[in-house]
N, C-alpha and C. Protein backbone atom coordinates (compact mmCIF):
# COMPACT_ATOMS: atom_id res chain seq x y z
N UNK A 1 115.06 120.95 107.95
CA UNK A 1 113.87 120.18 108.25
C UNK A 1 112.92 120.31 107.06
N UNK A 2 112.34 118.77 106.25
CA UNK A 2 111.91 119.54 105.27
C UNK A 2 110.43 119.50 105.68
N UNK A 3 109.65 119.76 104.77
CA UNK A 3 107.96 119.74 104.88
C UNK A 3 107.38 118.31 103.92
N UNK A 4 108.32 118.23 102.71
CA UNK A 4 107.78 116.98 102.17
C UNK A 4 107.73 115.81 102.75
N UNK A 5 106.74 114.91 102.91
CA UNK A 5 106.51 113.48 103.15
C UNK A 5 106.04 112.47 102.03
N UNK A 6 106.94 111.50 102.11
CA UNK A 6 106.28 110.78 101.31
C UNK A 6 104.92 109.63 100.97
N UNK A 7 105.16 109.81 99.84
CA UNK A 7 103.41 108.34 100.45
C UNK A 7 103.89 107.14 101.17
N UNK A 8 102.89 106.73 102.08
CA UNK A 8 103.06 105.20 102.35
C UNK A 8 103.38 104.56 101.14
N UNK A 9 103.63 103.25 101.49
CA UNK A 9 103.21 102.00 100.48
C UNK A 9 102.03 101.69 100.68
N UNK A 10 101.48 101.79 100.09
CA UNK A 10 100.38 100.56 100.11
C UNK A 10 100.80 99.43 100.88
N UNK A 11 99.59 99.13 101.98
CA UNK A 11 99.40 97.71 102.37
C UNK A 11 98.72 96.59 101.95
N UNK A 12 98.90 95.39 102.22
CA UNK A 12 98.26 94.36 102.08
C UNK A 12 98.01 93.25 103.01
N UNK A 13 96.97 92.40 102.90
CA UNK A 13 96.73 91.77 104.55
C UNK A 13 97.45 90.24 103.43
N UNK A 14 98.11 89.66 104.76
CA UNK A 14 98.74 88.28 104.33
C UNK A 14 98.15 87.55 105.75
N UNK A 15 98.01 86.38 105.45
CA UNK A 15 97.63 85.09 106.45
C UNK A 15 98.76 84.36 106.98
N UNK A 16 98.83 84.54 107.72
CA UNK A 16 100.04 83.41 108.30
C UNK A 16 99.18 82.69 109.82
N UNK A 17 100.15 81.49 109.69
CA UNK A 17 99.69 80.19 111.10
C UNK A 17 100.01 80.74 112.03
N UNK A 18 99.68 80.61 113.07
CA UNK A 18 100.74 80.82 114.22
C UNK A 18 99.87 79.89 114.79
N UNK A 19 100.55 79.38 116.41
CA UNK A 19 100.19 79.08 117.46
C UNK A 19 99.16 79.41 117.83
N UNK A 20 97.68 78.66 118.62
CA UNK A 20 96.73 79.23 118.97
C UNK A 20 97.08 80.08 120.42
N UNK A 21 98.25 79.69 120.79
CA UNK A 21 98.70 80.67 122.32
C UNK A 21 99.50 82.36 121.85
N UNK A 22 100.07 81.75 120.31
CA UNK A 22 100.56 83.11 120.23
C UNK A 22 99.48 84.06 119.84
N UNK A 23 98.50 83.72 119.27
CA UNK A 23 97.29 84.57 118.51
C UNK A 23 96.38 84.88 119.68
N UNK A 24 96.37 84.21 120.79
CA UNK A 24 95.93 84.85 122.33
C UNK A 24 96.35 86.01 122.83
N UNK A 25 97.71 85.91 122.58
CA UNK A 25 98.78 86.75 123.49
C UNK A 25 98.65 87.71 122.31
N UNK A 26 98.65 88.10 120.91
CA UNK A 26 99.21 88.81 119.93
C UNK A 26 97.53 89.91 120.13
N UNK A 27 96.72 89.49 120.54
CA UNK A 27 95.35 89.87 120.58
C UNK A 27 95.09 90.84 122.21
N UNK A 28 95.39 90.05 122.73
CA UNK A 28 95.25 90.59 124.47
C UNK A 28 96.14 92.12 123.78
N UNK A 29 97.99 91.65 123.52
CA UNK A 29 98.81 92.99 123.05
C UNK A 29 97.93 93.36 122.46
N UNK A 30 97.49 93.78 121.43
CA UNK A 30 96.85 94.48 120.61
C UNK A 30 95.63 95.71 120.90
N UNK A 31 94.45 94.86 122.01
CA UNK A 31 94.30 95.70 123.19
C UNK A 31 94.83 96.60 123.86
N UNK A 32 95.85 95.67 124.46
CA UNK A 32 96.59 97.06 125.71
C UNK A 32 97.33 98.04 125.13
N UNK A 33 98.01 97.31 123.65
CA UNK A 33 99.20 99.10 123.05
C UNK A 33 97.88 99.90 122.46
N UNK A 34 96.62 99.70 122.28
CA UNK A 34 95.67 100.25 121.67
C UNK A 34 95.28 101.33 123.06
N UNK A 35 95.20 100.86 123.76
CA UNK A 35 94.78 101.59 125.24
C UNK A 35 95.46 102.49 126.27
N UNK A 36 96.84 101.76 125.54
CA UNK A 36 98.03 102.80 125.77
C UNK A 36 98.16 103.48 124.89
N UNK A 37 97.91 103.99 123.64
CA UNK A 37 98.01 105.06 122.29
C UNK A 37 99.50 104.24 121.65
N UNK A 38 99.96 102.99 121.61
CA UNK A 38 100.44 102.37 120.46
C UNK A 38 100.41 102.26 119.26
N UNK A 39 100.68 101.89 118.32
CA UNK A 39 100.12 100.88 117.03
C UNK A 39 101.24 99.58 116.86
N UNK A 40 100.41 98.54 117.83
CA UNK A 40 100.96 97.26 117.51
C UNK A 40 101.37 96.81 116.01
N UNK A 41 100.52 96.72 115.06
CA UNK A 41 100.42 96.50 113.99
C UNK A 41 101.15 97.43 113.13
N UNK A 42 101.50 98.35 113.34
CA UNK A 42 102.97 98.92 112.88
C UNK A 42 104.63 98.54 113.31
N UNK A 43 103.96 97.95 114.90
CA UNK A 43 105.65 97.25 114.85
C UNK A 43 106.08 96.12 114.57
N UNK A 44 104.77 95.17 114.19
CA UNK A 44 104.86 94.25 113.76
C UNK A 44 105.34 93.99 112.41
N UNK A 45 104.89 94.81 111.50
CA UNK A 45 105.34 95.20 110.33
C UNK A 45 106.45 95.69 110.09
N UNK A 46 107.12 96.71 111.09
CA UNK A 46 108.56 96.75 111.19
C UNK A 46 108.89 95.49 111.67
N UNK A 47 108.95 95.04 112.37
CA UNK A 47 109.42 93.30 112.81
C UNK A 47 109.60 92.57 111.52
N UNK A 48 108.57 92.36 111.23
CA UNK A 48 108.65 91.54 109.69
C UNK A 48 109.33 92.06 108.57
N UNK A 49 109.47 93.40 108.68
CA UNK A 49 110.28 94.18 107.42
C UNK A 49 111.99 93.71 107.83
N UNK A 50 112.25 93.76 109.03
CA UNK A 50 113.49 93.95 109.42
C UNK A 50 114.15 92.49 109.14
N UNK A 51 113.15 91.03 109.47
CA UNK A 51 113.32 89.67 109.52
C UNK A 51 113.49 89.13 107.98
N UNK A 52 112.43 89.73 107.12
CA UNK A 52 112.95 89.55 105.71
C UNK A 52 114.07 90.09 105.13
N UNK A 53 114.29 91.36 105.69
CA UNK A 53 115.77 91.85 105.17
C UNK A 53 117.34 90.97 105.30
N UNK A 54 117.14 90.35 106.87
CA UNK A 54 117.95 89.81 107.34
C UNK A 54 117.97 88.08 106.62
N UNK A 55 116.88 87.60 106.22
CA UNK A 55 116.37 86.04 105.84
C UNK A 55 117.16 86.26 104.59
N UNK A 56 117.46 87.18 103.81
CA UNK A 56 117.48 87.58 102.46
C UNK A 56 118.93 87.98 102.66
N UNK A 57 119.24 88.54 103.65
CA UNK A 57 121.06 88.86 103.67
C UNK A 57 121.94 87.41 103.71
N UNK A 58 121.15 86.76 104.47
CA UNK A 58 121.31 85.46 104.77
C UNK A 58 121.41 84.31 103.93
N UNK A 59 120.34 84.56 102.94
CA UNK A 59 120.30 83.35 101.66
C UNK A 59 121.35 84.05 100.53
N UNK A 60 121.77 85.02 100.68
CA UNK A 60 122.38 85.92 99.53
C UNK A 60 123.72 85.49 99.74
N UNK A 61 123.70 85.85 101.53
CA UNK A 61 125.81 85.00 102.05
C UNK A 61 125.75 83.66 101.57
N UNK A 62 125.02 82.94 101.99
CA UNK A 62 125.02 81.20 101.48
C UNK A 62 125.11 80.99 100.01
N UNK A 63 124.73 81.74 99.24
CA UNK A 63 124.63 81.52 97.78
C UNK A 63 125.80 82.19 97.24
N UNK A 64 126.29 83.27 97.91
CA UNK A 64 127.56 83.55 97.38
C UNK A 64 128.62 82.42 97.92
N UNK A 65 128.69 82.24 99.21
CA UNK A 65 129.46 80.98 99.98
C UNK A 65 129.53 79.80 99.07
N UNK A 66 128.37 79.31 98.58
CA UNK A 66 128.22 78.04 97.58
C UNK A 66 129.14 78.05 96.16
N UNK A 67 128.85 79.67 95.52
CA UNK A 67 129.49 79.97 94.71
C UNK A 67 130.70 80.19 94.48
N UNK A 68 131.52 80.00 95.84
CA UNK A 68 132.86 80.62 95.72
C UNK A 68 133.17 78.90 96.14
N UNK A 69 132.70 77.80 96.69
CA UNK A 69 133.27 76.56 96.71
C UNK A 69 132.92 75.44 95.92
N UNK A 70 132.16 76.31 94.84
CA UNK A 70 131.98 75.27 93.53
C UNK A 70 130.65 74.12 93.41
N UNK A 71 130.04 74.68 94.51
CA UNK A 71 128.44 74.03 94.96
C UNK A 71 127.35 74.78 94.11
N UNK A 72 127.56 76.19 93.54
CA UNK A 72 126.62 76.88 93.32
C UNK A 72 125.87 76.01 91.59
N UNK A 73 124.42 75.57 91.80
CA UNK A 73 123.96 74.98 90.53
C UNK A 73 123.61 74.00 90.30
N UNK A 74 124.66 73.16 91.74
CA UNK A 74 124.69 71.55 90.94
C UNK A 74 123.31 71.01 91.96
N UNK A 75 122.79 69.95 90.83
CA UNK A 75 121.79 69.26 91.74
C UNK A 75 121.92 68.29 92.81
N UNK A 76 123.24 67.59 92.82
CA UNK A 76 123.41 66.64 93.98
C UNK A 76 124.76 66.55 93.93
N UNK A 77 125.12 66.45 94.46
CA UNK A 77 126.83 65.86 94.93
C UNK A 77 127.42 64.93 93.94
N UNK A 78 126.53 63.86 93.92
CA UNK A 78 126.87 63.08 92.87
C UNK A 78 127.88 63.05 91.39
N UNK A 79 127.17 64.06 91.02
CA UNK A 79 127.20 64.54 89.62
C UNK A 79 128.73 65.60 90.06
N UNK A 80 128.81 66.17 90.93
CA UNK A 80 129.85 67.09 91.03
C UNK A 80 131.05 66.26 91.50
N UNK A 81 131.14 65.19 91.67
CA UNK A 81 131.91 64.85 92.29
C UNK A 81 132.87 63.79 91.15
N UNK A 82 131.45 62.75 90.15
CA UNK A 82 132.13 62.77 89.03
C UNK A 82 132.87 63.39 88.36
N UNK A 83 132.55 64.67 87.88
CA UNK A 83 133.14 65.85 87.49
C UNK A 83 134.73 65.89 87.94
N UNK A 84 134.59 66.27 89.01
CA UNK A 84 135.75 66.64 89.36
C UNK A 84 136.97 65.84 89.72
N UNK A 85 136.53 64.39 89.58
CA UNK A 85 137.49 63.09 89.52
C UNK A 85 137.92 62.82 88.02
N UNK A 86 137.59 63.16 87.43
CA UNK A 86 137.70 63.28 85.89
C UNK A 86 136.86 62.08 85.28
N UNK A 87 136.03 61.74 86.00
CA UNK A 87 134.94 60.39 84.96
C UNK A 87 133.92 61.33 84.56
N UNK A 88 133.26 60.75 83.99
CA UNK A 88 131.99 60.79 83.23
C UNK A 88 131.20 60.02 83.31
N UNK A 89 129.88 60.09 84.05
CA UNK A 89 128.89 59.16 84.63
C UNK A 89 127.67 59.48 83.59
């Protein structure tokens, strides 16, 4: 068990839209895990840590996927498709 901890990161506040019903409901929560000895706003941040990890595993499979069927680069179909018929447009 050790004794060292490390530092946080540093935070930063970001703006995002939501729904005026979800920012009701995200507020009322915020209250009650506060009243219950929670920290909403820490699991939210895990929430969001976990959703970017996954958004990002996600665009990483597709871009390798693209790359392995010869999509990866090209700007439109068009142009790839010349290509590979043997013209030159």
């Amino acid at each position: 068990m050790g004794l060292l901890k490390r530092k946080e990161e540093k935070s930063e506040t970001i703006a995002l839209r939501v729904p005026a019903s979800l920012k009701t409901e995200l507020e009322e929560l915020r209250k009650r895990t506060d009243a219950a000895g929670f920290d909403l706003p820490a699991t939210i941040t895990e929430s969001l840590t976990r959703l970017a990890r996954q958004v990002r595993s996600e665009l990483d499979e597709s871009t390798d996927r693209a790359a392995v069927n010869g999509r990866y680069g090209k700007s439109n179909g068009a142009a790839g498709t010349a290509i590979s018929n043997g013209t030159a447009t």
